[in-house]
Protein backbone atom coordinates (compact mmCIF):
# COMPACT_ATOMS: atom_id res chain seq x y z
CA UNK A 1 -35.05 -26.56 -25.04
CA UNK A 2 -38.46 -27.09 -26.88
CA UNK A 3 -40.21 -30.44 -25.78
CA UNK A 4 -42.18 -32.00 -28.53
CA UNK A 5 -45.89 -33.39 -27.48
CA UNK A 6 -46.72 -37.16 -28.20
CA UNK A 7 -49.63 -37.40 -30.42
CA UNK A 8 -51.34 -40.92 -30.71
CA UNK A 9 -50.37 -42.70 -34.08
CA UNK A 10 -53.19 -42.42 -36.58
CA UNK A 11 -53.58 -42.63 -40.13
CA UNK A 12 -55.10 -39.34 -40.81
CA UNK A 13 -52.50 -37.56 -38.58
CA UNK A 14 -49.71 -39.81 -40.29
CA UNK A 15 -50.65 -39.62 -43.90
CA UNK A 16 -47.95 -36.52 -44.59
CA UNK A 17 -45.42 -38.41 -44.15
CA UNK A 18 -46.42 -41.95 -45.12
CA UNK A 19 -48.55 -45.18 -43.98
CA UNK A 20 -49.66 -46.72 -40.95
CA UNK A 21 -49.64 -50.34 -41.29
CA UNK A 22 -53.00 -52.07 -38.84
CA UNK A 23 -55.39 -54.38 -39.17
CA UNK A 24 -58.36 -52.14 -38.83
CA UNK A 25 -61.69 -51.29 -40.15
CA UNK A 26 -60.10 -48.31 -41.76
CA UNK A 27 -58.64 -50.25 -44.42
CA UNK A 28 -59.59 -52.74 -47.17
CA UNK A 29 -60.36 -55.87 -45.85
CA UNK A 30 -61.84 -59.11 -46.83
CA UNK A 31 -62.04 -63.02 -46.04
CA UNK A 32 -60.15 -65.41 -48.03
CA UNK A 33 -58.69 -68.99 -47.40
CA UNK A 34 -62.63 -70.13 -48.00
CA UNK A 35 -63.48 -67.64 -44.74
CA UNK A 36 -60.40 -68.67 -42.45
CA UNK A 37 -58.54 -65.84 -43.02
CA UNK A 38 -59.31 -62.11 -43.04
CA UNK A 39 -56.86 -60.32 -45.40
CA UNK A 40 -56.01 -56.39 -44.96
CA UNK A 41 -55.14 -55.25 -48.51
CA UNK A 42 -52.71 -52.91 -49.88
CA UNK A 43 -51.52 -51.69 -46.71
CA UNK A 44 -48.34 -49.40 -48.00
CA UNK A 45 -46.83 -48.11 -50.84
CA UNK A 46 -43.62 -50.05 -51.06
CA UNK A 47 -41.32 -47.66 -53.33
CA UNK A 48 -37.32 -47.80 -54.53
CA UNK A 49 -36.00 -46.33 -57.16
CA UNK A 50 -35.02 -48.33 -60.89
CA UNK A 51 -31.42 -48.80 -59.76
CA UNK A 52 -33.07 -50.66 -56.00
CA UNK A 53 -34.96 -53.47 -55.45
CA UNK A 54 -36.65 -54.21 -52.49
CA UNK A 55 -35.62 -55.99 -49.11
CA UNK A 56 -36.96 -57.77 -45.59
CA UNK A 57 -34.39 -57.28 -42.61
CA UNK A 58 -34.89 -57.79 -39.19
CA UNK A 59 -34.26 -54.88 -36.54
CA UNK A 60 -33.26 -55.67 -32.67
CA UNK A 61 -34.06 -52.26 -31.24
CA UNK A 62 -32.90 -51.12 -27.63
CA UNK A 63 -35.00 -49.44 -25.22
CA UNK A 64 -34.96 -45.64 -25.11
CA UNK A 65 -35.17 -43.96 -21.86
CA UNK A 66 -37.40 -40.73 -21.48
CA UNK A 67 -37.01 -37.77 -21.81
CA UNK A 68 -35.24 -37.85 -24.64
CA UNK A 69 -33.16 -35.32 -26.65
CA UNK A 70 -33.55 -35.42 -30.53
CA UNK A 71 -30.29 -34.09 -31.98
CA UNK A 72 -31.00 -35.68 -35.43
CA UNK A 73 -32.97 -37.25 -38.15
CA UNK A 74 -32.18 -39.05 -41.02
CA UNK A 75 -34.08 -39.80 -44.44
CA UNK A 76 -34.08 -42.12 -46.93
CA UNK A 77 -34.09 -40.73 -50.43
CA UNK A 78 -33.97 -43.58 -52.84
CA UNK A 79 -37.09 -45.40 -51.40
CA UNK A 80 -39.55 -46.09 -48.19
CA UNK A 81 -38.97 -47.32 -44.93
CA UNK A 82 -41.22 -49.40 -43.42
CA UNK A 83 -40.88 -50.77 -39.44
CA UNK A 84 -43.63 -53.07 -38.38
CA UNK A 85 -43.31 -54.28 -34.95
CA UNK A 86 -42.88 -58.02 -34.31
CA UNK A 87 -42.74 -58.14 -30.17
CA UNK A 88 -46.04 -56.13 -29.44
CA UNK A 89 -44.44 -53.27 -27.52
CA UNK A 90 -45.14 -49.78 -28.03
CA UNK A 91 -42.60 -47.51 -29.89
CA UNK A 92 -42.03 -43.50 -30.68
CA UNK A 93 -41.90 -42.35 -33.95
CA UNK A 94 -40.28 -38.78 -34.84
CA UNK A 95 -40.50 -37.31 -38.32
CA UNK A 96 -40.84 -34.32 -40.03
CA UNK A 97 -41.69 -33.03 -43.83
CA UNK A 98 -39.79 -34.60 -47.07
CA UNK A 99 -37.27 -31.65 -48.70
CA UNK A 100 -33.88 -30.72 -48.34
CA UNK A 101 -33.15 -30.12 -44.93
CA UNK A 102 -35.90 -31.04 -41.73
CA UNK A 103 -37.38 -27.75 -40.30
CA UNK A 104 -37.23 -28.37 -36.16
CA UNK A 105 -40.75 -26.69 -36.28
CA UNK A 106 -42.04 -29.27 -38.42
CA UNK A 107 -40.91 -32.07 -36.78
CA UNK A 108 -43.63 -34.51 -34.76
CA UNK A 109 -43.67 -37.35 -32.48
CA UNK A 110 -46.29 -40.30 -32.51
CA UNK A 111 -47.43 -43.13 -29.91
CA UNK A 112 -47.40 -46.51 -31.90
CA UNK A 113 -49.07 -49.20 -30.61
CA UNK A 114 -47.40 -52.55 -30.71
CA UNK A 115 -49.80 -54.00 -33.31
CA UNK A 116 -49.27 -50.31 -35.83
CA UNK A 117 -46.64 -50.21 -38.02
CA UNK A 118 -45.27 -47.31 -40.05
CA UNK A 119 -44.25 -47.41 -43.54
CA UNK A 120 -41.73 -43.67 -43.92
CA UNK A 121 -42.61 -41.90 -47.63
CA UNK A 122 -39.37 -41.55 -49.62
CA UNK A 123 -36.91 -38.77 -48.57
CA UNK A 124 -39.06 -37.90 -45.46
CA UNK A 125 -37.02 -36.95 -42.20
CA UNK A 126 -37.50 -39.77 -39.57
CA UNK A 127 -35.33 -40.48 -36.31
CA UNK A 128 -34.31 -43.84 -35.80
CA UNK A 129 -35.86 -46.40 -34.33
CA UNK A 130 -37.44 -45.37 -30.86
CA UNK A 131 -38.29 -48.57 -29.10
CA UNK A 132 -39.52 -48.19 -25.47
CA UNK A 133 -39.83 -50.40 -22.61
CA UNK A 134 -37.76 -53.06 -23.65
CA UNK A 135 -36.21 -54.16 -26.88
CA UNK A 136 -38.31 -54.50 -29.39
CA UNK A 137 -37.96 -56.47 -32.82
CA UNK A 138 -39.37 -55.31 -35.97
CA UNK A 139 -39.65 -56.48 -39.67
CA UNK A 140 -38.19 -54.03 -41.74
CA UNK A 141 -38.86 -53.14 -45.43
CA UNK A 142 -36.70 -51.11 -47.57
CA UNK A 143 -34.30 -50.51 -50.36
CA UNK A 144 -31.10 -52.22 -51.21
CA UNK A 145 -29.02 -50.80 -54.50
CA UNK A 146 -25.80 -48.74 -54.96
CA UNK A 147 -25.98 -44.74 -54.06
CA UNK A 148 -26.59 -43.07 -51.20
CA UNK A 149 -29.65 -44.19 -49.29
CA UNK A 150 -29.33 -42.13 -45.90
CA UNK A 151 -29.02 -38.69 -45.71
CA UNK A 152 -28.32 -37.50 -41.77
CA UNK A 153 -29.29 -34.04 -40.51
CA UNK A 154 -28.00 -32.79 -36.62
CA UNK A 155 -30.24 -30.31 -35.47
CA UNK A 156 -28.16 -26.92 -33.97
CA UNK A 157 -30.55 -27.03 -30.62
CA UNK A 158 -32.01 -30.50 -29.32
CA UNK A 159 -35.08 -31.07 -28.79
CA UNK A 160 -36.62 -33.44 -25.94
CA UNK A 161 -39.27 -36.26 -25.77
CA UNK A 162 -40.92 -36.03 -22.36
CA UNK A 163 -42.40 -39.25 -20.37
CA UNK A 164 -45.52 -41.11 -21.78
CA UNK A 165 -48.19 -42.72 -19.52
């Protein structure tokens, strides 16, 4: 069974496959609420299609225990996914390339810190949520409409997520 390696979550590494959501340097930035307040602009590309319209749910993931098999991932083909984490605790995220069907070559596994979230491009193949630790809540952004909004994809061999630090 391949094991996929953990890469720390960054936005350069990230960027095929959608946004990282921080508070960082690396972003647009600027004080408002007459200097109170520093505002990080812009963060992600929010997108559904014309039939959708965008929604705010909460998420109450359980903890994963490593390792880990992947045996699937799903997408979202009508609009983005975004997952920014609410309790502070670290999280895995696994994705691979938008397109028909996820190539188990492709597919890549990130460290998030529990103050990075990560907004998924439209159609690209994600697993779900990945929470680690303990349960972990996140504020979730996506699409609400009628059609098909999930596509699922079961890999023929799993593939494992070892043991972070």
């Amino acid at each position: 069974m391949r094991t996929l390696p953990i890469e720390p979550l960054s936005r350069e590494a990230f960027a095929p496959f959608g946004d990282v959501i921080e508070a960082s340097d690396a972003v647009r930035h600027f004080p408002i609420n007459g200097g109170n307040t520093e505002r990080y602009h812009d963060l992600m590309k929010i997108e559904v299609d014309e039939a959708g319209r965008p929604i705010v749910s909460i998420f109450r993931g359980q903890p994963r225990a490593l390792p880990f098999e992947v045996v699937m991932l799903e997408r979202h083909p009508l609009g983005s996914q975004c997952f920014i984490p609410l309790s502070g605790h670290r999280y895995l995220v696994a994705v691979a390339p938008a397109g028909p069907a996820p190539d188990p070559a492709a597919v890549r596994v990130f460290l998030a810190r529990g103050d990075q979230g990560v907004n998924y491009g439209r159609g690209v193949w994600h697993h779900p949520l990945l929470a680690l630790d303990r349960g972990a809540d996140f504020l979730v952004i996506d699409r609400s409409g009628p059609g098909n909004n999930c596509d699922e994809h079961f890999f023929a061999e799993p593939m494992r997520i070892g043991t972070v630090d």
